[in-house]
PDB file of N, CA and C in Angstrom:
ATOM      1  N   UNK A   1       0.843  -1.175   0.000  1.00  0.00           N
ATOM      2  CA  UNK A   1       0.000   0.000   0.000  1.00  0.00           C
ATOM      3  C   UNK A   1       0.890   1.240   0.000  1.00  0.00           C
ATOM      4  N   UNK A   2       0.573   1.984  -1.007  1.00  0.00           N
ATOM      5  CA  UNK A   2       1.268   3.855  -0.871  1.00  0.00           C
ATOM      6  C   UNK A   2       1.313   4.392   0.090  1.00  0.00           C
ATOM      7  N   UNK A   3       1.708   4.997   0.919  1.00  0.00           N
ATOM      8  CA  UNK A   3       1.879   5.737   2.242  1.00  0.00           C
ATOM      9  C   UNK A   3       0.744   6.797   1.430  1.00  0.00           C
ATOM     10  N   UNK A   4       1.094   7.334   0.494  1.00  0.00           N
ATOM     11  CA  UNK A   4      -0.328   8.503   0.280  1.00  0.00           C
ATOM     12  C   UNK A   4      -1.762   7.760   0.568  1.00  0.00           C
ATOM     13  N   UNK A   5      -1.810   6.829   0.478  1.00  0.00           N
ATOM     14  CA  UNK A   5      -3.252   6.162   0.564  1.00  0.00           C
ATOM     15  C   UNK A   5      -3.883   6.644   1.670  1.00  0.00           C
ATOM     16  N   UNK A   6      -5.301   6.588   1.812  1.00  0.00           N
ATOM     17  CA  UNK A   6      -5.871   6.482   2.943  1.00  0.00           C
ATOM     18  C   UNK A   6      -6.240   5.072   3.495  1.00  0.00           C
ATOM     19  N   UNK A   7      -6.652   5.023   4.665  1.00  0.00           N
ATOM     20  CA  UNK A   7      -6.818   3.519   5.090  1.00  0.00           C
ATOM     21  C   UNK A   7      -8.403   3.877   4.595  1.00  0.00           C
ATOM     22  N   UNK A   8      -9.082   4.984   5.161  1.00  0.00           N
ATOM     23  CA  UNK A   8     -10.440   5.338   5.322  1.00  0.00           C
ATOM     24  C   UNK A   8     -10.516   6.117   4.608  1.00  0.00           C
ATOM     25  N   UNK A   9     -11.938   6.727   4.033  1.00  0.00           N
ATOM     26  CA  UNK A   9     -12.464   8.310   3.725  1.00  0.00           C
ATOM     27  C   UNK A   9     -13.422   8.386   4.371  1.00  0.00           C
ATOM     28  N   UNK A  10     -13.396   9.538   5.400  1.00  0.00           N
ATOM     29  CA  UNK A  10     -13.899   9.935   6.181  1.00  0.00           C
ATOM     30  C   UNK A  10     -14.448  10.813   6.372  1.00  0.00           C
ATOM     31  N   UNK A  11     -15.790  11.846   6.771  1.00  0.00           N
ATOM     32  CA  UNK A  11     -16.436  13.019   6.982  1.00  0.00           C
ATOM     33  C   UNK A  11     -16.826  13.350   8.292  1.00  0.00           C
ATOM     34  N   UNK A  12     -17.230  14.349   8.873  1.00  0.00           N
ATOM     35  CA  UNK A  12     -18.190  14.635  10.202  1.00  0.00           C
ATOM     36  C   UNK A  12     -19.206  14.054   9.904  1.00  0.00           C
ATOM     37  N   UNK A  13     -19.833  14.145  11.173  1.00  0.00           N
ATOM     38  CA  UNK A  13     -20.868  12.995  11.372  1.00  0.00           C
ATOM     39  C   UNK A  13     -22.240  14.009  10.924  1.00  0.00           C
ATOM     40  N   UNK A  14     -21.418  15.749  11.430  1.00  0.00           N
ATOM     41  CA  UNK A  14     -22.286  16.999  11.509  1.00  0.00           C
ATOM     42  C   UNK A  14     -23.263  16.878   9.580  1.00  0.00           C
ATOM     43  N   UNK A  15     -21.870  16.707   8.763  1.00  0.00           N
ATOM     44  CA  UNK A  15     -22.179  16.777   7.986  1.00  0.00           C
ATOM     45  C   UNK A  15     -23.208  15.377   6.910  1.00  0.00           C
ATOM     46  N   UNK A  16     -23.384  14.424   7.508  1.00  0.00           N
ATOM     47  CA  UNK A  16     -24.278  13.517   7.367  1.00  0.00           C
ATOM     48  C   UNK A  16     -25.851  13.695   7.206  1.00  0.00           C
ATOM     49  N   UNK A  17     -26.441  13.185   5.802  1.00  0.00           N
ATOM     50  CA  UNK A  17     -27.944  13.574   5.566  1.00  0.00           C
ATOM     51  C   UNK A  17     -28.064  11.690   5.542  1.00  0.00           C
ATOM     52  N   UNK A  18     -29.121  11.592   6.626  1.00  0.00           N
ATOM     53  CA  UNK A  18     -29.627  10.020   5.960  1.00  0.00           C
ATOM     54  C   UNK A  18     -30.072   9.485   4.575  1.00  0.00           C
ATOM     55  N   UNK A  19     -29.475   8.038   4.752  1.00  0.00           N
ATOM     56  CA  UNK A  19     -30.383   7.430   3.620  1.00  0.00           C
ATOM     57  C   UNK A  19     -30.763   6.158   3.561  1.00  0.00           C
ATOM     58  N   UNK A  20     -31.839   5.596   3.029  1.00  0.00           N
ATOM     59  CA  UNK A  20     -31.863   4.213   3.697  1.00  0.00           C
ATOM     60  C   UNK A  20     -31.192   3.073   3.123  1.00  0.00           C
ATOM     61  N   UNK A  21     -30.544   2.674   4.017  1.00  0.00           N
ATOM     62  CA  UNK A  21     -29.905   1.487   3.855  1.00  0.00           C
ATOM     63  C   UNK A  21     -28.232   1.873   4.323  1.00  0.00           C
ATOM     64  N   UNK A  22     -28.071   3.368   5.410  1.00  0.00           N
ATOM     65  CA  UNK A  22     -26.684   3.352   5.463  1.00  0.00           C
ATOM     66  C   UNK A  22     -26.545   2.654   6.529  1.00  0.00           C
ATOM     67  N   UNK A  23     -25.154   1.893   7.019  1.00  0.00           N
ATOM     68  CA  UNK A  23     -24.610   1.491   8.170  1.00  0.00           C
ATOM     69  C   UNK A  23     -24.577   2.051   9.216  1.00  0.00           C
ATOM     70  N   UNK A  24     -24.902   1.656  10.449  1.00  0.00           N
ATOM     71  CA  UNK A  24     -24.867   2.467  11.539  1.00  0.00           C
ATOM     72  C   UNK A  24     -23.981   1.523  12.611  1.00  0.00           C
ATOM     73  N   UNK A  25     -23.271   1.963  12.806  1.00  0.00           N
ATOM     74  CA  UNK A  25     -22.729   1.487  14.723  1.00  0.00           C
ATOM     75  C   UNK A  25     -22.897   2.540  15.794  1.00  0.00           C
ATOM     76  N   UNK A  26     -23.498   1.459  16.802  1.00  0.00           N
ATOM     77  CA  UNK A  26     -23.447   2.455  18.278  1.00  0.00           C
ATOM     78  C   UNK A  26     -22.420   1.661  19.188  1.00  0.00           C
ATOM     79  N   UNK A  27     -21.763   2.524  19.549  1.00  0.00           N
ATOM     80  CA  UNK A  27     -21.111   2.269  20.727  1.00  0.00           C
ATOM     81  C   UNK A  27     -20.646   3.670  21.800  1.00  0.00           C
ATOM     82  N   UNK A  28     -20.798   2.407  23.248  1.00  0.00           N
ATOM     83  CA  UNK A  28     -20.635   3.225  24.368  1.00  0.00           C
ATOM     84  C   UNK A  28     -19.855   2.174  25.476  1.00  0.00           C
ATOM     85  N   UNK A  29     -19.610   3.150  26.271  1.00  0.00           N
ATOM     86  CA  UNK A  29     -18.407   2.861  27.535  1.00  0.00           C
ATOM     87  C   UNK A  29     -18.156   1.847  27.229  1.00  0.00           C
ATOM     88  N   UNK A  30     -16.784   1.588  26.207  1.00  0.00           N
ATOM     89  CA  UNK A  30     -16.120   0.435  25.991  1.00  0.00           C
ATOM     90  C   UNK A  30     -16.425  -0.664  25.308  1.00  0.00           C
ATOM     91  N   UNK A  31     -17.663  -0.819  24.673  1.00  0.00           N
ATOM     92  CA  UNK A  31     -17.852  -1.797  23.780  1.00  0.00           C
ATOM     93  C   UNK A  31     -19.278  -1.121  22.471  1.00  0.00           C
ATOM     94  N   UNK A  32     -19.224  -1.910  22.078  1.00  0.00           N
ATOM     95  CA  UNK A  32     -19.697  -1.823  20.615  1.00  0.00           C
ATOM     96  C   UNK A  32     -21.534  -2.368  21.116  1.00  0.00           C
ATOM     97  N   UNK A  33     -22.796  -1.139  21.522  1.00  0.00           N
ATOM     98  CA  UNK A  33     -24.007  -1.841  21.723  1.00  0.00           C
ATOM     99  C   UNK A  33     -25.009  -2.899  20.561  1.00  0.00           C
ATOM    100  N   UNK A  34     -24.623  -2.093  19.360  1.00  0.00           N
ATOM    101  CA  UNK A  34     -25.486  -2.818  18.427  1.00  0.00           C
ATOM    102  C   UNK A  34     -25.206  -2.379  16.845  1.00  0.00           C
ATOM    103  N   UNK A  35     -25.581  -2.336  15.969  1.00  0.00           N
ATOM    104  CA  UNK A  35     -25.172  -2.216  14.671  1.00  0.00           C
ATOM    105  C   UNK A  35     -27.096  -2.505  13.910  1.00  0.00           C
ATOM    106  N   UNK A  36     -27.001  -1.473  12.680  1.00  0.00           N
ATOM    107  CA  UNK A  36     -28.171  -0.903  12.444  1.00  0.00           C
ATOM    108  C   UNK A  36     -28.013  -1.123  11.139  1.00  0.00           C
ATOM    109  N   UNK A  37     -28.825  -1.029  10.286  1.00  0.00           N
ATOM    110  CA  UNK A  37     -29.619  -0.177   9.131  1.00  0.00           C
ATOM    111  C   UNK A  37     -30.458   0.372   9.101  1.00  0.00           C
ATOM    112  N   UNK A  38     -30.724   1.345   8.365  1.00  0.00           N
ATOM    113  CA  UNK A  38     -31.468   2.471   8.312  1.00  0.00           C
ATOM    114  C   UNK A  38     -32.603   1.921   7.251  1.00  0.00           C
ATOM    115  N   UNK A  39     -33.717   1.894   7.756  1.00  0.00           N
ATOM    116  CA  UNK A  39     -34.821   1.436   6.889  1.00  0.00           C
ATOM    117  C   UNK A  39     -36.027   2.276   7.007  1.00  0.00           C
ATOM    118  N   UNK A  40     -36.206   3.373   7.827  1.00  0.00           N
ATOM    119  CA  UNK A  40     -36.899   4.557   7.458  1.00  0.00           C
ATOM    120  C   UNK A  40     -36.028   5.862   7.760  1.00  0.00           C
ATOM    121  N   UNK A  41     -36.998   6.432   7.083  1.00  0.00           N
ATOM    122  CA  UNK A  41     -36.502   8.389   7.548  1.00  0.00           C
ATOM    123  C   UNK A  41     -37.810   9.227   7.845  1.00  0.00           C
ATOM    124  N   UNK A  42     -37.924   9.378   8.716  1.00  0.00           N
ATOM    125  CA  UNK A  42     -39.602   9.948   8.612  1.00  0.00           C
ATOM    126  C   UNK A  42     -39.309  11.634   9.669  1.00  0.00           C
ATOM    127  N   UNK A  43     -38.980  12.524   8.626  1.00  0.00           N
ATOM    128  CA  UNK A  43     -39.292  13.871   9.223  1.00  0.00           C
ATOM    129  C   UNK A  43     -37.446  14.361   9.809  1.00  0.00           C
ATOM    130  N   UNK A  44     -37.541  13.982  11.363  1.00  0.00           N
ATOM    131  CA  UNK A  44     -36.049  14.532  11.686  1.00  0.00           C
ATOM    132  C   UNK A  44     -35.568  13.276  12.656  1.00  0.00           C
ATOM    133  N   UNK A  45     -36.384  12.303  12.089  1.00  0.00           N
ATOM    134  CA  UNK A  45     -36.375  10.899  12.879  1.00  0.00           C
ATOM    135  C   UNK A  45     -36.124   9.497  11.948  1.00  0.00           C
ATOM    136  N   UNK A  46     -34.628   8.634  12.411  1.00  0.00           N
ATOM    137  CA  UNK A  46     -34.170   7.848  11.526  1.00  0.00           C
ATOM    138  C   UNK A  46     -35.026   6.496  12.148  1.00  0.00           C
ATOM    139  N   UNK A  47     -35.654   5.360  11.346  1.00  0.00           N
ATOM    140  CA  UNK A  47     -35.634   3.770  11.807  1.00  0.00           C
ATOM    141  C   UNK A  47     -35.104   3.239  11.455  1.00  0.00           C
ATOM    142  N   UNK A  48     -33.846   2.253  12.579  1.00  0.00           N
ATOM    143  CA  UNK A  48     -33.250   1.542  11.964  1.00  0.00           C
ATOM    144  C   UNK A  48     -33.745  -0.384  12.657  1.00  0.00           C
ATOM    145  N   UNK A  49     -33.228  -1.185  12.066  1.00  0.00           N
ATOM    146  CA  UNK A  49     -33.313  -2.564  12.091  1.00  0.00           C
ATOM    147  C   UNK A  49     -31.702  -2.791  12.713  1.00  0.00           C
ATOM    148  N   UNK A  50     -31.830  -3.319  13.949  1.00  0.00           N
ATOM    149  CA  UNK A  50     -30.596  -3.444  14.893  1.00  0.00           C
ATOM    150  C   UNK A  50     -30.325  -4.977  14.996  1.00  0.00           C
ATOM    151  N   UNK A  51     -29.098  -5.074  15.766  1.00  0.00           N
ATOM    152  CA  UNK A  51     -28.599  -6.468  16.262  1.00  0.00           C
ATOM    153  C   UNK A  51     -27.434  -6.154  16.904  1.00  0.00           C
ATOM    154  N   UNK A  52     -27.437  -7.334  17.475  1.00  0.00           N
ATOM    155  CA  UNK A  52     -26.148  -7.307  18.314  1.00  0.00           C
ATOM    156  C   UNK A  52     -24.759  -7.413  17.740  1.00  0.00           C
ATOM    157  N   UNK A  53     -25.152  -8.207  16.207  1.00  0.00           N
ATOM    158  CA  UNK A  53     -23.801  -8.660  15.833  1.00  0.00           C
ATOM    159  C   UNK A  53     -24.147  -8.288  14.179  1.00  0.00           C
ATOM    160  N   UNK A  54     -23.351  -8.070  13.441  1.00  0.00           N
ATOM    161  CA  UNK A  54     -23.144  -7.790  12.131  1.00  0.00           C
ATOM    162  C   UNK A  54     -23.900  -8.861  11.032  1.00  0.00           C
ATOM    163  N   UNK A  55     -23.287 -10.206  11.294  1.00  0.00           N
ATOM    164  CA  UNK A  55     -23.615 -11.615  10.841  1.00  0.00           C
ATOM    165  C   UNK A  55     -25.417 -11.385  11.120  1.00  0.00           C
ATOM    166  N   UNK A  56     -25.533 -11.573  12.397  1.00  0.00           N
ATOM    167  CA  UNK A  56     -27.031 -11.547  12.379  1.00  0.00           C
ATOM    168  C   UNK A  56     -28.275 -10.298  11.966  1.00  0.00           C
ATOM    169  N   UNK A  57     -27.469  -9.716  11.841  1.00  0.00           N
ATOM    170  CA  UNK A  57     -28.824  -8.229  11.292  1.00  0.00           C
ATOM    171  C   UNK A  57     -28.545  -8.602  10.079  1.00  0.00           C
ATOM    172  N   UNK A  58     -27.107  -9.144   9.336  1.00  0.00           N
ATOM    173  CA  UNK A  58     -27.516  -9.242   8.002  1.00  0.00           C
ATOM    174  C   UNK A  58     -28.492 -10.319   7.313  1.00  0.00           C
ATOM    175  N   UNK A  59     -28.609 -11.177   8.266  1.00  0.00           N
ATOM    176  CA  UNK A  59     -29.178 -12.298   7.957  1.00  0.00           C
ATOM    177  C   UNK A  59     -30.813 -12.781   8.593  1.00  0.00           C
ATOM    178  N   UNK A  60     -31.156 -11.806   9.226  1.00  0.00           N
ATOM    179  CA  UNK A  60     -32.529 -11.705   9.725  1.00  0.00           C
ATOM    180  C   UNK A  60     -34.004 -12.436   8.880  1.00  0.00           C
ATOM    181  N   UNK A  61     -34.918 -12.335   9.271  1.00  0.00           N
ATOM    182  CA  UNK A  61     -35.890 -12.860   8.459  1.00  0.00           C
ATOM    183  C   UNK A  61     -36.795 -11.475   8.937  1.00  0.00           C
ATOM    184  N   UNK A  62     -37.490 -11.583   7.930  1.00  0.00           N
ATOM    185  CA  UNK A  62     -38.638  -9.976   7.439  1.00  0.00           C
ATOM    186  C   UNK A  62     -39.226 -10.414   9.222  1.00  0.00           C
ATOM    187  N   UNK A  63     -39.771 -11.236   9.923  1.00  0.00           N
ATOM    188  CA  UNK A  63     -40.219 -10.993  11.060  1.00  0.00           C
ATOM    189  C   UNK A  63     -39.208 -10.184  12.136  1.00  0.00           C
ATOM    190  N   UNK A  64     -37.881 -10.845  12.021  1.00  0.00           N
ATOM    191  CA  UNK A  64     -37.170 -10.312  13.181  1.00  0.00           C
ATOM    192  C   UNK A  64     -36.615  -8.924  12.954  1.00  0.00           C
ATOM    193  N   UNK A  65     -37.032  -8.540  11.735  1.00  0.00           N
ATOM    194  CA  UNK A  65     -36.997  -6.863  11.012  1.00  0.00           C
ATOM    195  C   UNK A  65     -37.743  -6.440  11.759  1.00  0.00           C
ATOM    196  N   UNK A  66     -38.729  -6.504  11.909  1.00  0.00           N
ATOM    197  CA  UNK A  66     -39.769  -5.851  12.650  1.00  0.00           C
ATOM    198  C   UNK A  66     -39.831  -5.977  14.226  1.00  0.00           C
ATOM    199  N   UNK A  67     -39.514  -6.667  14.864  1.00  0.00           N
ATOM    200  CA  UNK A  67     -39.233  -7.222  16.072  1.00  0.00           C
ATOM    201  C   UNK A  67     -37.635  -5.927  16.233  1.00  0.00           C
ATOM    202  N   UNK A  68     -36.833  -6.164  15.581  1.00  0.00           N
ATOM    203  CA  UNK A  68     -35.808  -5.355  15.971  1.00  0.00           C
ATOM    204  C   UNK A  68     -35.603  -3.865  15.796  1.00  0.00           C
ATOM    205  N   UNK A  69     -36.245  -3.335  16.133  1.00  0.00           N
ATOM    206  CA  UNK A  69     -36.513  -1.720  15.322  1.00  0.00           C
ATOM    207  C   UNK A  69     -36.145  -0.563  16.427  1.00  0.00           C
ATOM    208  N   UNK A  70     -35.458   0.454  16.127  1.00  0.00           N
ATOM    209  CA  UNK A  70     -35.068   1.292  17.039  1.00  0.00           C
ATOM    210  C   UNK A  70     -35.195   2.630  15.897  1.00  0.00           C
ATOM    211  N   UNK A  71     -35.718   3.961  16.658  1.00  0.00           N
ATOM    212  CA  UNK A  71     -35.651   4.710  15.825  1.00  0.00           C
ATOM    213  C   UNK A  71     -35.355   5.786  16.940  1.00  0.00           C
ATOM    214  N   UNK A  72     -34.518   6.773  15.942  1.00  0.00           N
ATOM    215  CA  UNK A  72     -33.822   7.489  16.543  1.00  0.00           C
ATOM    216  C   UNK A  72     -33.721   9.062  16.296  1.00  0.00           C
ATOM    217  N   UNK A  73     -33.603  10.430  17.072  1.00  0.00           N
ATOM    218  CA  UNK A  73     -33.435  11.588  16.240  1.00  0.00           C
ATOM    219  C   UNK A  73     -32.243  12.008  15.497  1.00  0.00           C
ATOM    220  N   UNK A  74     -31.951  12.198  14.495  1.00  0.00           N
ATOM    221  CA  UNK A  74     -31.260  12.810  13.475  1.00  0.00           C
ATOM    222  C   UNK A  74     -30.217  13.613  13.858  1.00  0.00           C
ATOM    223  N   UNK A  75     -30.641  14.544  14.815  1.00  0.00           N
ATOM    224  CA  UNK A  75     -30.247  15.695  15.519  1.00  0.00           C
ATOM    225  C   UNK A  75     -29.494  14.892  16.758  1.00  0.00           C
ATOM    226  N   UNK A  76     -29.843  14.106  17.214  1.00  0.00           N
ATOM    227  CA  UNK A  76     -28.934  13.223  18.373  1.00  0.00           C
ATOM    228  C   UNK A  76     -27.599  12.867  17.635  1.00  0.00           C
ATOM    229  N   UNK A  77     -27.995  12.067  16.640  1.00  0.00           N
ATOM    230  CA  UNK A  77     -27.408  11.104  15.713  1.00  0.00           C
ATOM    231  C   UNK A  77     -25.557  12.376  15.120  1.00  0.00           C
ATOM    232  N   UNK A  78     -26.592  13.325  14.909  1.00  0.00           N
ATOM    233  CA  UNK A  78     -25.247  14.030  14.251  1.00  0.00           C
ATOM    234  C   UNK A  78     -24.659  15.159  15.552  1.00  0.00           C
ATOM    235  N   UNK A  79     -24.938  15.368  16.278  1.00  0.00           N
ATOM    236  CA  UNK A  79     -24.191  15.631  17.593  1.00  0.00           C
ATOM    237  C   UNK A  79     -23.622  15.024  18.521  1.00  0.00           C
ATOM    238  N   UNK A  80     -23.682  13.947  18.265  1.00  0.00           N
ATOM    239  CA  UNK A  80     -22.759  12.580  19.416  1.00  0.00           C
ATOM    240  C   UNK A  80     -21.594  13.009  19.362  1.00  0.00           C
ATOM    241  N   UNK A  81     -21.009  12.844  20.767  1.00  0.00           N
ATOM    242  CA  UNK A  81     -19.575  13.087  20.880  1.00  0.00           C
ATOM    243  C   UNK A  81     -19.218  11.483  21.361  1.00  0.00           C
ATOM    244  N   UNK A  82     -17.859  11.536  20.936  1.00  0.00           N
ATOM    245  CA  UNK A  82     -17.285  10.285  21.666  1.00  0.00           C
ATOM    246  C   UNK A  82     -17.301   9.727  21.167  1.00  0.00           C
ATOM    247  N   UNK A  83     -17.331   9.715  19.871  1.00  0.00           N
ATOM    248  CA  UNK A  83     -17.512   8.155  19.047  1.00  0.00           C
ATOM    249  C   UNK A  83     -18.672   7.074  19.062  1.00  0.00           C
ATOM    250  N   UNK A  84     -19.657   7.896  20.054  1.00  0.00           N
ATOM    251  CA  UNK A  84     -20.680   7.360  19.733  1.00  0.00           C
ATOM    252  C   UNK A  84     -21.500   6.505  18.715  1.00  0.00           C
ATOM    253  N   UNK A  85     -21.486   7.314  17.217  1.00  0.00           N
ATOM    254  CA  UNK A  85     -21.965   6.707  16.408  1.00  0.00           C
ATOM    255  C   UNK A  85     -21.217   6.702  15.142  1.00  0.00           C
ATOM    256  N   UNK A  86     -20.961   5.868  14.584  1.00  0.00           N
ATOM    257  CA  UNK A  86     -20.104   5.596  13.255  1.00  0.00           C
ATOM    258  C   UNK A  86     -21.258   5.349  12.156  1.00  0.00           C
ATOM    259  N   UNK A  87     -21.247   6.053  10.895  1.00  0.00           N
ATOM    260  CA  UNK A  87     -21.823   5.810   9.907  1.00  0.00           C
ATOM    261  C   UNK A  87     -21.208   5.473   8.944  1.00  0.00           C
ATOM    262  N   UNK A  88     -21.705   4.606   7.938  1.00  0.00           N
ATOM    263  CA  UNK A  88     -20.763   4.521   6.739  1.00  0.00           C
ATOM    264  C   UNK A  88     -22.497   4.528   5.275  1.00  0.00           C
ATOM    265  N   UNK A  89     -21.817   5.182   4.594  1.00  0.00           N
ATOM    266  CA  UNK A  89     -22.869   5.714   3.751  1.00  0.00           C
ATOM    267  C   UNK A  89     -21.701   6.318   2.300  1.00  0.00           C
ATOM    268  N   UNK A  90     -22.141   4.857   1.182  1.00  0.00           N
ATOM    269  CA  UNK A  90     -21.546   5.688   0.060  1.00  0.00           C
ATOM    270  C   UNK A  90     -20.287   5.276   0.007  1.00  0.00           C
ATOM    271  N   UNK A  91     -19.457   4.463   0.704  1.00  0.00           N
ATOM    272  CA  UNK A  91     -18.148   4.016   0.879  1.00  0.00           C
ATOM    273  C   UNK A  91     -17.465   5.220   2.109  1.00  0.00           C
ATOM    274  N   UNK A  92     -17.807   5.911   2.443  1.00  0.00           N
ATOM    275  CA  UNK A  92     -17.314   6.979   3.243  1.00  0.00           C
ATOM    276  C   UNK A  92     -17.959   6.973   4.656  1.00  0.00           C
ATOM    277  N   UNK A  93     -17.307   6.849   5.858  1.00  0.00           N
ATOM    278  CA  UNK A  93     -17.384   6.701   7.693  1.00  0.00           C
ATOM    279  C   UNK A  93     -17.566   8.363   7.371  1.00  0.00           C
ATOM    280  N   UNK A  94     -18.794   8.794   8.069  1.00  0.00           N
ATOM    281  CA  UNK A  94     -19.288   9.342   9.004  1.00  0.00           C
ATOM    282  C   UNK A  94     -18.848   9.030  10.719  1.00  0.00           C
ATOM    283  N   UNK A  95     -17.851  10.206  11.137  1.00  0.00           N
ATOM    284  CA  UNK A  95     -17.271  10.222  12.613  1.00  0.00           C
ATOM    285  C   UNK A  95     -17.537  11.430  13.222  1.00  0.00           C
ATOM    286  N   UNK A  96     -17.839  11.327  14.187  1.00  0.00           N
ATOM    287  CA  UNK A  96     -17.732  13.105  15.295  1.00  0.00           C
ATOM    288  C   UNK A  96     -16.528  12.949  15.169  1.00  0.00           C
ATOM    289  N   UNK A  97     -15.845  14.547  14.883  1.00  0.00           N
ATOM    290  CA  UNK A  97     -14.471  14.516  14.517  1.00  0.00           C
ATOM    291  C   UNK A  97     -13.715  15.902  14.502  1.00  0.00           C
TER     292      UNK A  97
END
């Protein structure tokens, strides 16, 4: 790999507009809570379809879609400090930064 390379491309998190189907991670005090997709947008409020583990949200069945649902404000979402929330949308991480 080039030393010019990036490992990542990266943006603020400030600067993030949803869309459905981007990646979401939450994490807090020391570990990683859950991992998302974004499957609505309704107003200034995101729904996403969660899990504990990567493997399993990808592999869900249309019931446990619905069973797993967390929705969240927008405005939370892009003011997290701490690394709170990691987005990836478009090939590009969304970070508070």
């Amino acid at each position: 790999m080039n030393a010019q390379q990036e490992l990542a491309k990266y943006k603020s998190i400030r600067s993030w507009s949803p869309k459905i189907g981007d990646f979401v991670i939450y994490h807090a005090l020391f570990w990683t809570r859950w991992y998302g997709i974004i499957s609505e947008i309704n107003g200034q409020f995101v729904t996403l379809t969660v899990e504990n583990l990567p493997k399993l949200l990808l592999t869900m069945t249309p019931e446990e879609q619905i069973e797993n649902k967390k929705t969240i404000s927008i405005a939370r979402m892009q003011g997290a400090r701490g690394g709170s929330y990691a987005i990836m949308q478009d090939g590009v991480w969304h970070i508070d930064g």
